[in-house]
Protein backbone atom coordinates (compact mmCIF):
# COMPACT_ATOMS: atom_id res chain seq x y z
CA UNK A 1 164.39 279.88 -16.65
CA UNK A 2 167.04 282.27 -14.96
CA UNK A 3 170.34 283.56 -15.94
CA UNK A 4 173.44 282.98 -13.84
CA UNK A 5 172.19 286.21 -11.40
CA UNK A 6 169.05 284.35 -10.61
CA UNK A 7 167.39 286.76 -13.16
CA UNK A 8 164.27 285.15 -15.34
CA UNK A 9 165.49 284.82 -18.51
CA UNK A 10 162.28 286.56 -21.47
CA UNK A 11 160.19 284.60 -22.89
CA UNK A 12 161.24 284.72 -26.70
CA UNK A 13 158.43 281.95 -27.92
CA UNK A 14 155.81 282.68 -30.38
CA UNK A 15 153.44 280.33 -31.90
CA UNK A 16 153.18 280.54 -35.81
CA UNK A 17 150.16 278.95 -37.63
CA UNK A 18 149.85 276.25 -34.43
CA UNK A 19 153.86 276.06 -34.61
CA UNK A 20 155.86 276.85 -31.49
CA UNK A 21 158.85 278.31 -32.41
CA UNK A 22 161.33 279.00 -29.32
CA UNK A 23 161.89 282.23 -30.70
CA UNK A 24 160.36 284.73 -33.62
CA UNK A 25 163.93 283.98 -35.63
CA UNK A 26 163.52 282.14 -38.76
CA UNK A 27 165.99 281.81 -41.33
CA UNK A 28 164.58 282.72 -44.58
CA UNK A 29 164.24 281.03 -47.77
CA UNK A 30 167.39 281.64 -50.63
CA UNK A 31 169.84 282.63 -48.11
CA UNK A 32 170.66 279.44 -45.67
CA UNK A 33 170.37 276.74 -48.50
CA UNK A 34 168.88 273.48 -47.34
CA UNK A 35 170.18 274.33 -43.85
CA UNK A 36 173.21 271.82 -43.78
CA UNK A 37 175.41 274.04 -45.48
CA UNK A 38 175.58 275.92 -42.11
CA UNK A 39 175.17 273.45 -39.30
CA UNK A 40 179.13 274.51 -39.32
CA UNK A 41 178.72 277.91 -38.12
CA UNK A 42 174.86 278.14 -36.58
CA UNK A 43 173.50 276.33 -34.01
CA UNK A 44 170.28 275.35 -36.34
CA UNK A 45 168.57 274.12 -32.95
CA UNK A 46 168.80 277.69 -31.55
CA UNK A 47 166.93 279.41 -34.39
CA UNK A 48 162.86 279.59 -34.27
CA UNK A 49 163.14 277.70 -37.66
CA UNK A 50 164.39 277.93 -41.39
CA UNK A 51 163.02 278.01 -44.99
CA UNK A 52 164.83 275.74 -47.16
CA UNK A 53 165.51 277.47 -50.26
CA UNK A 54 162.71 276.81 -52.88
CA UNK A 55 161.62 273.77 -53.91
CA UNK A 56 160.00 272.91 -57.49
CA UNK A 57 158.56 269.60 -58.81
CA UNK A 58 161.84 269.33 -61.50
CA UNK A 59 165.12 270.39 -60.74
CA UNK A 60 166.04 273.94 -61.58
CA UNK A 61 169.35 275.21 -62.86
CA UNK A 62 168.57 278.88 -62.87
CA UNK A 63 169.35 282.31 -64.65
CA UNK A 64 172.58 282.49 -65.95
CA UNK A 65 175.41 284.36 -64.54
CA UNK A 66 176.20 287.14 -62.93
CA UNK A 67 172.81 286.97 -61.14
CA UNK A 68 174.30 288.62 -57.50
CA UNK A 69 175.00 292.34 -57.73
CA UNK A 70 175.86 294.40 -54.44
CA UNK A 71 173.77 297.78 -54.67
CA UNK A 72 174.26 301.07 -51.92
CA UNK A 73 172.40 299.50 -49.51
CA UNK A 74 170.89 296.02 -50.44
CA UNK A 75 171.38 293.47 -53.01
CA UNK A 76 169.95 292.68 -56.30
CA UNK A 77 169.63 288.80 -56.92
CA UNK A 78 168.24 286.61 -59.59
CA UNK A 79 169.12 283.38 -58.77
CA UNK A 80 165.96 281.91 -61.00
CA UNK A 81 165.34 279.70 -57.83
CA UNK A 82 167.76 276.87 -58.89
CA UNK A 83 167.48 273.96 -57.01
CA UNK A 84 167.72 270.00 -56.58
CA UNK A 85 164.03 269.56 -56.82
CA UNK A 86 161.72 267.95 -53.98
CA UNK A 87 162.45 264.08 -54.93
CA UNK A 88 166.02 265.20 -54.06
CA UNK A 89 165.51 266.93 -51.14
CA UNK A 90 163.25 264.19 -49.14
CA UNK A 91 165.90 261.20 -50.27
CA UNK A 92 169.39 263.61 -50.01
CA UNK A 93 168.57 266.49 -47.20
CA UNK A 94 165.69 266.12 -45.06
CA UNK A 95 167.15 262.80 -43.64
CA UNK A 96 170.24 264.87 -41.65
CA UNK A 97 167.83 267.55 -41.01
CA UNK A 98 165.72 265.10 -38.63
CA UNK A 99 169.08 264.07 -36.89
CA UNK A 100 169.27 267.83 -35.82
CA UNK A 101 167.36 268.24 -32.16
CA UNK A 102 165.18 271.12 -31.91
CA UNK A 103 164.74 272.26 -35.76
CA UNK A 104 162.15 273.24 -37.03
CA UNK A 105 162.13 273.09 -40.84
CA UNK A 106 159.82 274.84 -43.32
CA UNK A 107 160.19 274.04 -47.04
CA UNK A 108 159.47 276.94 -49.68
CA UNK A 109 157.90 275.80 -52.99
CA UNK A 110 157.76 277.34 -56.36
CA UNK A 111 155.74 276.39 -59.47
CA UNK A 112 154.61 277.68 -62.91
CA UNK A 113 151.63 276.54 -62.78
CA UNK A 114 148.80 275.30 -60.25
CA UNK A 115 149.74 271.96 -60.95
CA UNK A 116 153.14 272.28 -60.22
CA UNK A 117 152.36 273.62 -56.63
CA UNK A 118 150.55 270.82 -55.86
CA UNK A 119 152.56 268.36 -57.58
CA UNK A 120 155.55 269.21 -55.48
CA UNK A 121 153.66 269.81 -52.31
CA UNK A 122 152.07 265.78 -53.00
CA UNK A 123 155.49 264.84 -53.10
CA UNK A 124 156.98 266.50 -49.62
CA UNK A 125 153.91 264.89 -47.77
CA UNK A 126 155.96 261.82 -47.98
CA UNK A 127 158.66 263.13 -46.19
CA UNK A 128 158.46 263.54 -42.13
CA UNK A 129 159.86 266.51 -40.16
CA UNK A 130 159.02 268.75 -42.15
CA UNK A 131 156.70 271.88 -39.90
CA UNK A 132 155.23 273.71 -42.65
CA UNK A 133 154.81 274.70 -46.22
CA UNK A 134 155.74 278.26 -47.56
CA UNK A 135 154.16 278.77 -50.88
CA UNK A 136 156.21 280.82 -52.99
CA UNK A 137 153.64 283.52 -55.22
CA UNK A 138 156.25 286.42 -55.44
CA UNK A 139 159.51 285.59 -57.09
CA UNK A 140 160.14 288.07 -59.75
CA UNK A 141 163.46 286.35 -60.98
CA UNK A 142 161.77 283.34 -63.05
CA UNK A 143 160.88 284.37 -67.00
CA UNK A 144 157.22 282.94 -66.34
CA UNK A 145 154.77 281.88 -63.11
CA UNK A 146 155.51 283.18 -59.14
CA UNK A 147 155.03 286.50 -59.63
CA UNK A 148 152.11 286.34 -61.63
CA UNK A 149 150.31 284.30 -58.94
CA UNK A 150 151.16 286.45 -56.31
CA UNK A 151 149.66 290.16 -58.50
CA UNK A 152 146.89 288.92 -59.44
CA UNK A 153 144.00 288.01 -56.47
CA UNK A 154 142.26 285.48 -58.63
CA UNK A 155 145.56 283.93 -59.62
CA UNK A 156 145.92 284.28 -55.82
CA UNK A 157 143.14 282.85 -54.93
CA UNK A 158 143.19 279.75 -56.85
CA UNK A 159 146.70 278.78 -56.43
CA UNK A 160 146.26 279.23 -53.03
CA UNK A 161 142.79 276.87 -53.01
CA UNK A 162 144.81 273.86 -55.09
CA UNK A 163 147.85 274.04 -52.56
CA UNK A 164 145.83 273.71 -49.11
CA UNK A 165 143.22 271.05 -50.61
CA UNK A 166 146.58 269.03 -50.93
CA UNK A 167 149.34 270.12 -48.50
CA UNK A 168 149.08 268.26 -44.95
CA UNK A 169 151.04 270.65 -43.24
CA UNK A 170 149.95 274.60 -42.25
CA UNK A 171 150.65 276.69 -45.08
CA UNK A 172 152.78 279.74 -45.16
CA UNK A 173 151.71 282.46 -48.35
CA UNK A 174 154.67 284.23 -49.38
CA UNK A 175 153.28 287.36 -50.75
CA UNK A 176 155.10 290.31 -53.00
CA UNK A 177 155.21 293.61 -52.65
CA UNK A 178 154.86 294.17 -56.38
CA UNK A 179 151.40 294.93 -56.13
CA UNK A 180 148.94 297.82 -55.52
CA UNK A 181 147.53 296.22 -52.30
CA UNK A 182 149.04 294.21 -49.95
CA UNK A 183 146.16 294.32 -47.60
CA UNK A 184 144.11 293.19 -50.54
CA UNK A 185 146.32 289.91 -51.42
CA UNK A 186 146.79 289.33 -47.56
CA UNK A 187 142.98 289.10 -47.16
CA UNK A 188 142.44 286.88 -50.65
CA UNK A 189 145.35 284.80 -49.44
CA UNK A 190 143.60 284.09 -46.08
CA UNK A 191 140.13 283.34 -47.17
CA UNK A 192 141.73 281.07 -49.95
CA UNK A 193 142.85 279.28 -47.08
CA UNK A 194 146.45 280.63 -45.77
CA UNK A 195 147.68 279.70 -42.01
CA UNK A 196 149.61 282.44 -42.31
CA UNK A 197 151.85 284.84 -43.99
CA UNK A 198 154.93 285.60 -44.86
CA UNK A 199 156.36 289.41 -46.76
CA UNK A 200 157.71 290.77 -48.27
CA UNK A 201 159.43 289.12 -51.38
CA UNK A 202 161.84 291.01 -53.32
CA UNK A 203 161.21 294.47 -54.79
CA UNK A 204 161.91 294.22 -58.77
CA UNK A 205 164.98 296.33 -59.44
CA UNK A 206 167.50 296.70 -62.27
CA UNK A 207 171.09 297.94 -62.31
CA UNK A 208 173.33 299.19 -65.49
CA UNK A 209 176.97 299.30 -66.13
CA UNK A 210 177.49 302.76 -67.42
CA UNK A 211 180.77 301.34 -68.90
CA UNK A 212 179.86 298.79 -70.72
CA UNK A 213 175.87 300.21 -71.05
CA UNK A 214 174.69 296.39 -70.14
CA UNK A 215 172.70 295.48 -67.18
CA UNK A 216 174.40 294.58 -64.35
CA UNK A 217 172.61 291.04 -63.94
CA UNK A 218 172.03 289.11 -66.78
CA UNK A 219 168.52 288.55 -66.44
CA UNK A 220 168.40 292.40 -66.83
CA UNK A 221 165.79 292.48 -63.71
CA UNK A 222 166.46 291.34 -59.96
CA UNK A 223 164.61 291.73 -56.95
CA UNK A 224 165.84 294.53 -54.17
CA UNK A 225 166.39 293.04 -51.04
CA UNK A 226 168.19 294.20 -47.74
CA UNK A 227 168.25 297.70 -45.27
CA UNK A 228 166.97 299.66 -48.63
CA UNK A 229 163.56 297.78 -48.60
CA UNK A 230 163.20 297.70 -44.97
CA UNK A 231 161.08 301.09 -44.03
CA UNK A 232 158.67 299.83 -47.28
CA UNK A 233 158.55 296.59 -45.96
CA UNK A 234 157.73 297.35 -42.35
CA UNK A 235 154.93 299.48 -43.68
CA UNK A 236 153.68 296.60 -45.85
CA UNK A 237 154.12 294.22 -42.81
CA UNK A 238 151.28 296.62 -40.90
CA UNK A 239 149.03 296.84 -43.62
CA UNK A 240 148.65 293.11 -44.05
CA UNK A 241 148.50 292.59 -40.44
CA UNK A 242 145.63 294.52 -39.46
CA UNK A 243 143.67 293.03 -42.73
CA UNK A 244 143.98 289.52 -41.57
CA UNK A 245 143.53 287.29 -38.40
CA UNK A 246 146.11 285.39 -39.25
CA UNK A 247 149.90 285.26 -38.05
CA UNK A 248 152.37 287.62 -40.66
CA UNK A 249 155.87 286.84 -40.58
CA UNK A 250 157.74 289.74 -41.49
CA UNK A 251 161.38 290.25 -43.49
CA UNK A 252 162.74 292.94 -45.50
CA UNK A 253 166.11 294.32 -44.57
CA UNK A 254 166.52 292.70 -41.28
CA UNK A 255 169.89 292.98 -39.15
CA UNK A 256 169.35 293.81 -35.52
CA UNK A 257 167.41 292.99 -32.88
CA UNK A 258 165.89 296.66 -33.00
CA UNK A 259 164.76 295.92 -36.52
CA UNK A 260 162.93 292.36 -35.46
CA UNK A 261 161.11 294.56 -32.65
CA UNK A 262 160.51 297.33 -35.46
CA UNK A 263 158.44 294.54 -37.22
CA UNK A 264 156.49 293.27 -34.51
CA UNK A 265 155.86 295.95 -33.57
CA UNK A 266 153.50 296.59 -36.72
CA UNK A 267 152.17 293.55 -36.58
CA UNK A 268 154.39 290.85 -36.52
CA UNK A 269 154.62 287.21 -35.05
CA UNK A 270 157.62 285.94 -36.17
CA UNK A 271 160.68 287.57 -39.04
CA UNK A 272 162.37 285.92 -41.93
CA UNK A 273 166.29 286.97 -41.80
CA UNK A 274 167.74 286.68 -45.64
CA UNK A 275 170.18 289.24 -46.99
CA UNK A 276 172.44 289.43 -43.55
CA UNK A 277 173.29 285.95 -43.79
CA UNK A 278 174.95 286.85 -46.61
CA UNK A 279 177.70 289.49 -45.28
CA UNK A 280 177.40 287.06 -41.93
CA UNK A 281 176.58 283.56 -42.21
CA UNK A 282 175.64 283.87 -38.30
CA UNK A 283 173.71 286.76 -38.46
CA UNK A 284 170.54 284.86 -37.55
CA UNK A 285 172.18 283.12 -34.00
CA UNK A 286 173.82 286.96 -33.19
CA UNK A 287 170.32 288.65 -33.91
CA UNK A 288 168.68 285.74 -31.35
CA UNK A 289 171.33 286.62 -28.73
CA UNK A 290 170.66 290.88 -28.98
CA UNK A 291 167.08 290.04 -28.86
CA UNK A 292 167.60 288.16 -25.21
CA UNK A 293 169.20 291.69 -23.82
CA UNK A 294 167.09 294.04 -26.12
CA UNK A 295 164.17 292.20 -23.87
CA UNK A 296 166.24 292.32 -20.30
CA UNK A 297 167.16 296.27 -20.94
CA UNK A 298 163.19 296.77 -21.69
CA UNK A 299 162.30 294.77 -18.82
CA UNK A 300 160.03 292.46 -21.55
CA UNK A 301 159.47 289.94 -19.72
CA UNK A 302 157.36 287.89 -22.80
CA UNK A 303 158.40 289.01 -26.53
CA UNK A 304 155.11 287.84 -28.28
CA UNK A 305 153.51 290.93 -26.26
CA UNK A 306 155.19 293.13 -28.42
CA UNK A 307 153.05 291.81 -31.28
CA UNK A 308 151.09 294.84 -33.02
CA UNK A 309 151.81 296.85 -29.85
CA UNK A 310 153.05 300.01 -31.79
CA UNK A 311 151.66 303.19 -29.52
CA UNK A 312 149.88 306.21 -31.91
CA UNK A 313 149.93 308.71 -29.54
């Protein structure tokens, strides 16, 4: 493909988990919705893909309010991963998701309990069009399950085991940073049977009022996300991929183009972009745009090269 010059346009495709993606931009999961909400003001067809926000067997109304709090340089959430449950979501989203060319659509999923992973993962098989299952270990905004599953590497390990014996789709292991190893739970995660990975998750945070001496979010702890976490993440990002074979998508404070390149550089395939759609709802089209000149001014000709391509010396 060529520009307007006669220039060749780069090559921005990577493959994720036998998933071409026409670029390493996905939209991550909590911060675009179910996607619809911002057909409006993204082309969805341009990103790489998006993570519907997370899916449970039941409905979810979440933690109470305030659950958003705006720190220096990040956010703390805890949301409680409220949401219209999978039923919903096959009979009221995923129909107008199909209708949109070119998208490719992951759904996240959250459960308490073993059974509740596979539960809801039994009932998206029925739906169509959907690329790929991201299994949600590492939420640290629910009062029990998620995180527990994803600090533990027998908890690990066996959720893991009862999602892919069911799912139909390649499965995505979101994995936290909460935990003394990530290289560790990256390697359980892929002999338990991952396709790939996906980190990091929220760092658990709190915030107090020293006015009023209460916490800033009522569910007293959050998880940390945005340019704070990013340095921490983009180490975590190289640990897990040189443990494992298999593809890491990386996110954790992600705004620029310079910052996807930062992160595949250590390792890398594809990024999750989550807190930026917040202060720009089309951070994620703007960030696929500055990749297309980063590349040009760089003269990289195919972006999946950069892939683990940091230099030591």
């Amino acid at each position: 493909m060529t520009d307007n010059s006669g220039r060749s346009n780069p090559d921005l495709s990577v493959t994720v988990a036998g998933i071409p993606l026409k670029n390493p931009v996905i939209a991550a999961s909590g911060t675009f919705g179910y996607g619809v909400e911002f057909e409006d003001v993204v082309h969805l067809g341009k990103l790489g893909g998006f993570v519907v926000k997370g899916l449970s067997k039941e409905p979810m109304i979440g933690n109470p309010p305030p659950r958003l709090w705006e720190t220096a340089a990040g956010m703390l959430n805890a949301i409680g991963l409220q949401n219209i449950g999978a039923r919903a979501f096959l009979d009221e989203k995923l129909p107008h998701l199909r209708e949109i060319k070119n998208t490719v659509v992951m759904a996240n999923i959250f459960g308490y309990t073993r059974e509740d992973y596979e539960h809801t993962i039994e009932i998206l098989n029925e739906g169509e069009g959907i690329a790929a299952y991201e299994l949600n270990v590492s939420c640290p905004n629910t009062a029990h399950g998620g995180l527990q599953f994803g600090s533990d590497p027998r908890s690990l390990d066996e959720v893991v085991t009862t999602a892919k014996r069911v799912a139909r789709r390649p499965l995505i292991v979101k994995l936290s940073p909460n935990v003394t190893s990530i290289a560790q739970m990256a390697y359980v995660a892929q002999e338990a049977g991952a396709d790939a990975l996906s980190l990091v998750n929220t760092f658990v945070a709190m915030a107090i009022d020293p006015e009023t001496r209460k916490p800033r979010i009522a569910n007293v702890t959050a998880g940390l996300s945005g340019p704070a976490i990013k340095p921490i993440a983009v180490r975590m990002v190289y640990d897990a991929a040189h443990s494992v074979k298999i593809p890491v998508i990386g996110m954790g404070g992600i705004s620029t183009a310079a910052d996807v390149v930062e992160f595949m550089l250590a390792g890398a395939t594809a990024v999750e972009i989550g807190t930026a759609s917040y202060w720009d709802p089309c951070a994620t089209e703007k960030i696929i745009d500055e990749l297309q000149r980063w590349c040009s001014e760089h003269q990289v000709t195919r972006l999946a090269d950069v892939t683990g391509g940091m230099l030591l010396e």
